[in-house]
N, C-alpha and C. Protein backbone atom coordinates (compact mmCIF):
# COMPACT_ATOMS: atom_id res chain seq x y z
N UNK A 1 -6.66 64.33 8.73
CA UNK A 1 -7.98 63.96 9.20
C UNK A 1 -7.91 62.62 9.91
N UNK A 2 -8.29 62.28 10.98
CA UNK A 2 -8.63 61.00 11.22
C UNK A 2 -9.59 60.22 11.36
N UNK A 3 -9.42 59.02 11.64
CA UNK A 3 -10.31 58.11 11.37
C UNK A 3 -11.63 58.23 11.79
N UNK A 4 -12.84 57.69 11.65
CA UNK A 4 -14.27 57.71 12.40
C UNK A 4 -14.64 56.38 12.34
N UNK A 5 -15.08 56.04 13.30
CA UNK A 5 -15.50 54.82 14.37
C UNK A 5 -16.52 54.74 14.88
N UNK A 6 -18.02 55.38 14.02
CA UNK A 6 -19.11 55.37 14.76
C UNK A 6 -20.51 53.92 14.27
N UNK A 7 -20.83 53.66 15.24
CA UNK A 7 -21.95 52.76 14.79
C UNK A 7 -23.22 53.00 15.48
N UNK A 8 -24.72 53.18 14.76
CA UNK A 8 -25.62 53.33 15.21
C UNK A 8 -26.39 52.32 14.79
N UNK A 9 -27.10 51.53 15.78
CA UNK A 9 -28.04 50.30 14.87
C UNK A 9 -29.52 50.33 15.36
N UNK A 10 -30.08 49.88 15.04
CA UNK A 10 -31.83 49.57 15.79
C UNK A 10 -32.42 48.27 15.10
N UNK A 11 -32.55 48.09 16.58
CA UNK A 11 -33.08 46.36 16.60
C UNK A 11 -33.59 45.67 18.12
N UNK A 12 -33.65 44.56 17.87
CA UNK A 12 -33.83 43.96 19.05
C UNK A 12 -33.22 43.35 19.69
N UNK A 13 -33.31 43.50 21.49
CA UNK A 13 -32.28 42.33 22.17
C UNK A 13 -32.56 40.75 21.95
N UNK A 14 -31.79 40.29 21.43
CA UNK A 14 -32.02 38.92 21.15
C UNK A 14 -31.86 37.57 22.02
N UNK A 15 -31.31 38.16 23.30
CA UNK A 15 -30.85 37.33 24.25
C UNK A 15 -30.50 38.19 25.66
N UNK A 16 -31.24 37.17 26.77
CA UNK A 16 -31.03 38.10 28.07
C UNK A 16 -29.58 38.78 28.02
N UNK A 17 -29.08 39.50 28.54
CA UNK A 17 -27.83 40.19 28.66
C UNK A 17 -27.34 39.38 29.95
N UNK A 18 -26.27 39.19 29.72
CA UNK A 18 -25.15 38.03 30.57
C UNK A 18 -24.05 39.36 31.29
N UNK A 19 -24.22 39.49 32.36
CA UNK A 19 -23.67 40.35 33.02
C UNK A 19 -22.62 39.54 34.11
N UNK A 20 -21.21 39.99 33.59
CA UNK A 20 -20.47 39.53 34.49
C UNK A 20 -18.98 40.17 34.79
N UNK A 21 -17.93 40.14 35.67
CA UNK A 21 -16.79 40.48 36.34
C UNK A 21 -16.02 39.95 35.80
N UNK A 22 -14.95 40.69 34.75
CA UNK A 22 -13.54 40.71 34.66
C UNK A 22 -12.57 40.42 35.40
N UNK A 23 -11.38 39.97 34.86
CA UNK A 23 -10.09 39.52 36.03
C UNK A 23 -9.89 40.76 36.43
N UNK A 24 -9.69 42.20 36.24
CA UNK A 24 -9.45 43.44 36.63
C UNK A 24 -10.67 44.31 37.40
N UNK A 25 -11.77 43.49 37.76
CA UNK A 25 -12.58 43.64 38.44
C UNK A 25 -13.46 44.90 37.85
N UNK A 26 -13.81 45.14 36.68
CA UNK A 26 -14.50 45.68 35.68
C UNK A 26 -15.66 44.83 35.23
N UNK A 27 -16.61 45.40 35.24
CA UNK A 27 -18.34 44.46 34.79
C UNK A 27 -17.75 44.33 33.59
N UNK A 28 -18.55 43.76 32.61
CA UNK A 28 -18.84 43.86 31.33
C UNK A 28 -20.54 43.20 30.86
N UNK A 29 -21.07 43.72 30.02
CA UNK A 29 -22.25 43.13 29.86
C UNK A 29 -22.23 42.83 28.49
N UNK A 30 -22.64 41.18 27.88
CA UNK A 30 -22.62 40.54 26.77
C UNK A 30 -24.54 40.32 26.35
N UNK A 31 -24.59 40.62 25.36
CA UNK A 31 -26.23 40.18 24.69
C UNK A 31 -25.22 40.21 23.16
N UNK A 32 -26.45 39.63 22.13
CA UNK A 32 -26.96 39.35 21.07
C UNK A 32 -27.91 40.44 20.51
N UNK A 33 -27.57 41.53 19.29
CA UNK A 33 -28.64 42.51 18.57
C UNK A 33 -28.70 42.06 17.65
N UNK A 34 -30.17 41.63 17.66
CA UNK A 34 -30.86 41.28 16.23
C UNK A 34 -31.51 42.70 15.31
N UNK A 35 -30.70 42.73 13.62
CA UNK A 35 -31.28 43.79 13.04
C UNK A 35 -31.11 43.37 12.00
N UNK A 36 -32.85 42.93 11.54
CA UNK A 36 -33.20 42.32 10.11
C UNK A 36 -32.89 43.52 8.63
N UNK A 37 -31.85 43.22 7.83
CA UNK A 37 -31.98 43.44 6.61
C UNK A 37 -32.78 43.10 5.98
N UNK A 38 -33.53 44.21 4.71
CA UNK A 38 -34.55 44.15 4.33
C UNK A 38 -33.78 44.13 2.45
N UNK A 39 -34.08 43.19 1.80
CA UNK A 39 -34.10 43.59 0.19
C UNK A 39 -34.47 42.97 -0.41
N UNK A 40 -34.29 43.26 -1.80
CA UNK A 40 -35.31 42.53 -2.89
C UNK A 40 -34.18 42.11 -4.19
N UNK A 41 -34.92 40.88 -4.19
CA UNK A 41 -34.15 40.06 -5.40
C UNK A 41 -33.80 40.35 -6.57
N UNK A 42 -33.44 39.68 -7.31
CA UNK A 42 -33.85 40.09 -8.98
C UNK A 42 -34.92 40.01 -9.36
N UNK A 43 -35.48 38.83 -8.35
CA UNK A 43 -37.35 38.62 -9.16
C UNK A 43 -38.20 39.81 -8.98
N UNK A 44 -38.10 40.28 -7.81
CA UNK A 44 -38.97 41.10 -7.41
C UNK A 44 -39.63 41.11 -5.98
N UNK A 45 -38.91 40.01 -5.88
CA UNK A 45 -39.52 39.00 -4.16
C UNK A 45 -38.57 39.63 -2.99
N UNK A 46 -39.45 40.20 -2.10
CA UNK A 46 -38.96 40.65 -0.76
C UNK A 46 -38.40 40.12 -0.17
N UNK A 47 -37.04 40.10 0.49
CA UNK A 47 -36.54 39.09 1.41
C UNK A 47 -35.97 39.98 2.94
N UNK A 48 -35.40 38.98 3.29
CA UNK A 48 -34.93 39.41 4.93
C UNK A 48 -33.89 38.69 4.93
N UNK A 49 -32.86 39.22 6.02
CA UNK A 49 -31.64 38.24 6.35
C UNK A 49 -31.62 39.11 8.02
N UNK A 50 -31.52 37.89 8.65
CA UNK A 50 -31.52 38.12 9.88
C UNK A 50 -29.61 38.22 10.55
N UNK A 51 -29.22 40.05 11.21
CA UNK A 51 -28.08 39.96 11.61
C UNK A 51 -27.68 39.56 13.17
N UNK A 52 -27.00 38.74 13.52
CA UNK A 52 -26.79 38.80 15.32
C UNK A 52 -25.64 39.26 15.20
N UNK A 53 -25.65 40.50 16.33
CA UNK A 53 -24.46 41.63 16.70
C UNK A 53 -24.34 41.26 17.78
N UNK A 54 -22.59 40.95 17.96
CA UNK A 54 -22.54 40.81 19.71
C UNK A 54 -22.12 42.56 20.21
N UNK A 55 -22.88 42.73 20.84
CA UNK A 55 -23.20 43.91 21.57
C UNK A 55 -21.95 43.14 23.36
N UNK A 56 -21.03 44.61 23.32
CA UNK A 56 -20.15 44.23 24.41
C UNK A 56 -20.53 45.92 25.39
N UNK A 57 -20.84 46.03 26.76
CA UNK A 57 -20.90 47.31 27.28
C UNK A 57 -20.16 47.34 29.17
N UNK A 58 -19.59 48.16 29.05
CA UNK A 58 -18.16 48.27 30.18
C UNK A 58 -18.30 48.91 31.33
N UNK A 59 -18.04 49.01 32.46
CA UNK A 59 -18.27 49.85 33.76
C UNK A 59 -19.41 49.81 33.87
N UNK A 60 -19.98 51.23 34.29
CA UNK A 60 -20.87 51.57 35.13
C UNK A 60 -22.33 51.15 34.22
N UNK A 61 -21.99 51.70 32.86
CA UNK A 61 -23.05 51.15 31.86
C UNK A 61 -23.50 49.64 31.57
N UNK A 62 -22.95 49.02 31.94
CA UNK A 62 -22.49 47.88 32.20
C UNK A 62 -23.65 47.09 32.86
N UNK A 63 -23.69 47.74 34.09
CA UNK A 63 -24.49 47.34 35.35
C UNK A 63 -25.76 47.84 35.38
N UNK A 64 -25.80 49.41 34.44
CA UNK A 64 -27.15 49.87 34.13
C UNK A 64 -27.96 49.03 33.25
N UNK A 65 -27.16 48.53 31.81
CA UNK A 65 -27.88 47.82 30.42
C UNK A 65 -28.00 46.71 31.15
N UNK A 66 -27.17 45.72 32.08
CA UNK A 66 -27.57 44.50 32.04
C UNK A 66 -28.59 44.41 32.80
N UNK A 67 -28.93 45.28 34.02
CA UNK A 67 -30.17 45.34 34.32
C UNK A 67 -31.60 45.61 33.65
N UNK A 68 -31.45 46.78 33.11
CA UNK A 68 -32.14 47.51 32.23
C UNK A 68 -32.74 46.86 30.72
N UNK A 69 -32.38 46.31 30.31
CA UNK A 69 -32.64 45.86 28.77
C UNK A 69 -33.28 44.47 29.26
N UNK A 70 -34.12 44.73 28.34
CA UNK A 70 -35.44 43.22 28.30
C UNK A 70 -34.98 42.80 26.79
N UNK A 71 -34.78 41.06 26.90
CA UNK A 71 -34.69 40.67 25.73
C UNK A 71 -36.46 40.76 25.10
N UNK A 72 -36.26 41.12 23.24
CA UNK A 72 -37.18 41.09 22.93
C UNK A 72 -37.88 42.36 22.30
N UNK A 73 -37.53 43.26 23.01
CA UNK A 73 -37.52 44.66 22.84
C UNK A 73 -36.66 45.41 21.75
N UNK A 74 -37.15 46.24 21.67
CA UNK A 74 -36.94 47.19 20.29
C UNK A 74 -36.00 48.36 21.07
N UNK A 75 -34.31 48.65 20.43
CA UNK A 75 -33.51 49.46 21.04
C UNK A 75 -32.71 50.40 20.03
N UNK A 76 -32.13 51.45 20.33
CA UNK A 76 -31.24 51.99 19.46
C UNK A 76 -30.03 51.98 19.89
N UNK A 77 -28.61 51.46 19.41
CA UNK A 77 -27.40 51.34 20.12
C UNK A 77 -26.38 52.55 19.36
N UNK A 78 -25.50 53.29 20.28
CA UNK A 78 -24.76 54.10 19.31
C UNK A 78 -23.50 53.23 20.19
N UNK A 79 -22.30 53.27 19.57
CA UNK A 79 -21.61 52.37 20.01
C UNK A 79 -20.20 52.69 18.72
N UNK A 80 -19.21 51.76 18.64
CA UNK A 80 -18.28 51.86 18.02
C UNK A 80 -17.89 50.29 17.89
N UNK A 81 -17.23 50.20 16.80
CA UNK A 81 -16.53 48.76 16.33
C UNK A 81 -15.94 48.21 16.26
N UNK A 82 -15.51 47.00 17.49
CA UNK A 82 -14.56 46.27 18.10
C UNK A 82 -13.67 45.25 17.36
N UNK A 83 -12.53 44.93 16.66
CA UNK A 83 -12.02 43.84 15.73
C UNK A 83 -10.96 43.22 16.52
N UNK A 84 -11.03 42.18 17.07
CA UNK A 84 -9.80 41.30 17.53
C UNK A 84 -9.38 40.14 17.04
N UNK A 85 -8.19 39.82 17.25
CA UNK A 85 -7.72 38.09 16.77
C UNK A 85 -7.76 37.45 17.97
N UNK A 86 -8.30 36.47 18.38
CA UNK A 86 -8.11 35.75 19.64
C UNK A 86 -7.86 34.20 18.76
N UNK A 87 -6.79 33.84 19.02
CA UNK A 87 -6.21 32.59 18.86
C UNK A 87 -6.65 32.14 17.59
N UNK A 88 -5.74 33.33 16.57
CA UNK A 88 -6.03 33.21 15.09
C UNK A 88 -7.62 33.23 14.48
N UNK A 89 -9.00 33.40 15.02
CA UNK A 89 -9.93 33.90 14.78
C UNK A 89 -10.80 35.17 15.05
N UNK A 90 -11.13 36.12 14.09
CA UNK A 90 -11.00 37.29 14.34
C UNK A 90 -12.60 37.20 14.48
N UNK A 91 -12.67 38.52 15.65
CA UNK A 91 -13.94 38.35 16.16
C UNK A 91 -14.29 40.10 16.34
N UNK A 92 -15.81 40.62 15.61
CA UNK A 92 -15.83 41.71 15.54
C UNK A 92 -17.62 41.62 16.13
N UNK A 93 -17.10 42.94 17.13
CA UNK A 93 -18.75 43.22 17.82
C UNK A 93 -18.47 44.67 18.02
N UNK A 94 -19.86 45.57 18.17
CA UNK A 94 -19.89 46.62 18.84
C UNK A 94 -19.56 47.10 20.61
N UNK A 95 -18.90 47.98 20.54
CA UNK A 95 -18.84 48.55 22.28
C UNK A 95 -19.43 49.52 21.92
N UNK A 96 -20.79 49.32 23.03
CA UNK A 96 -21.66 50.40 22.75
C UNK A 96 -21.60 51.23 24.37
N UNK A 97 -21.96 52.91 24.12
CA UNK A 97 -21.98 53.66 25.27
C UNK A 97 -22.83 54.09 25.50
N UNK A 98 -23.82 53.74 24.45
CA UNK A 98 -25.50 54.73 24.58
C UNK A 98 -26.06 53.68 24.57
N UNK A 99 -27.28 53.15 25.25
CA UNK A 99 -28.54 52.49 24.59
C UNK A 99 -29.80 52.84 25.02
N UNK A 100 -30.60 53.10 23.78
CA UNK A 100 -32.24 53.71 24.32
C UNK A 100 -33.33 52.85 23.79
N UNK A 101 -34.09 52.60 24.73
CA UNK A 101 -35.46 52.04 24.14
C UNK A 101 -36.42 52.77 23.04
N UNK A 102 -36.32 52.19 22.02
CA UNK A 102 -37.47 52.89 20.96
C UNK A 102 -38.85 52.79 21.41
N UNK A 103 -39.79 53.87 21.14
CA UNK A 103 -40.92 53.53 21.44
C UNK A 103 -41.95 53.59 19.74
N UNK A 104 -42.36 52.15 20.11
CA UNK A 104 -42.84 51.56 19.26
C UNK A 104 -44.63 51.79 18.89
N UNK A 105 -45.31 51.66 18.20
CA UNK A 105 -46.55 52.03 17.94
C UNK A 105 -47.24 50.53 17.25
């Protein structure tokens, strides 16, 4: 059997999306997904913890999301989970290939 690599989240863009050109002449588009955890204490008291996901998206999608996505807004990302070491600090974000606007009430 092998491995599975899927991530689905819903939340908000937390930061304009920073759209820019690779040395290999490939877009990439960088934002911030905010998606508040919700739980409760021992007391009984509701809490929140606020997550920032660096959201990374490649090519053609790339050029669609960084246009497309309004910070602020409510989204669903399906995507997969990126882990690297860059100069002994390891740095983990989603590469996402889907993103849809939720519609909210």
């Amino acid at each position: 059997m092998s491995d599975i690599n899927v991530v689905v989240l819903s939340g908000v863009v937390a930061n304009k999306p920073n759209l820019t050109m690779q040395k290999n002449g490939s877009r990439i588009c960088l934002f911030n997904f905010l998606v508040i955890e919700e739980f409760e204490l021992k007391n009984g008291t509701e809490a929140e913890h606020p997550n920032y996901i660096t959201i990374e998206v490649f090519g053609r999608n790339a050029e669609k999301y960084g246009v497309e996505l309004i910070e602020g807004e409510h989204y669903t990302i399906n995507g997969y989970l990126r882990v690297d070491i860059i100069n002994n600090i390891e740095r983990t974000r989603v590469r996402a290939y889907h993103i849809q606007k939720e519609r909210r009430r």
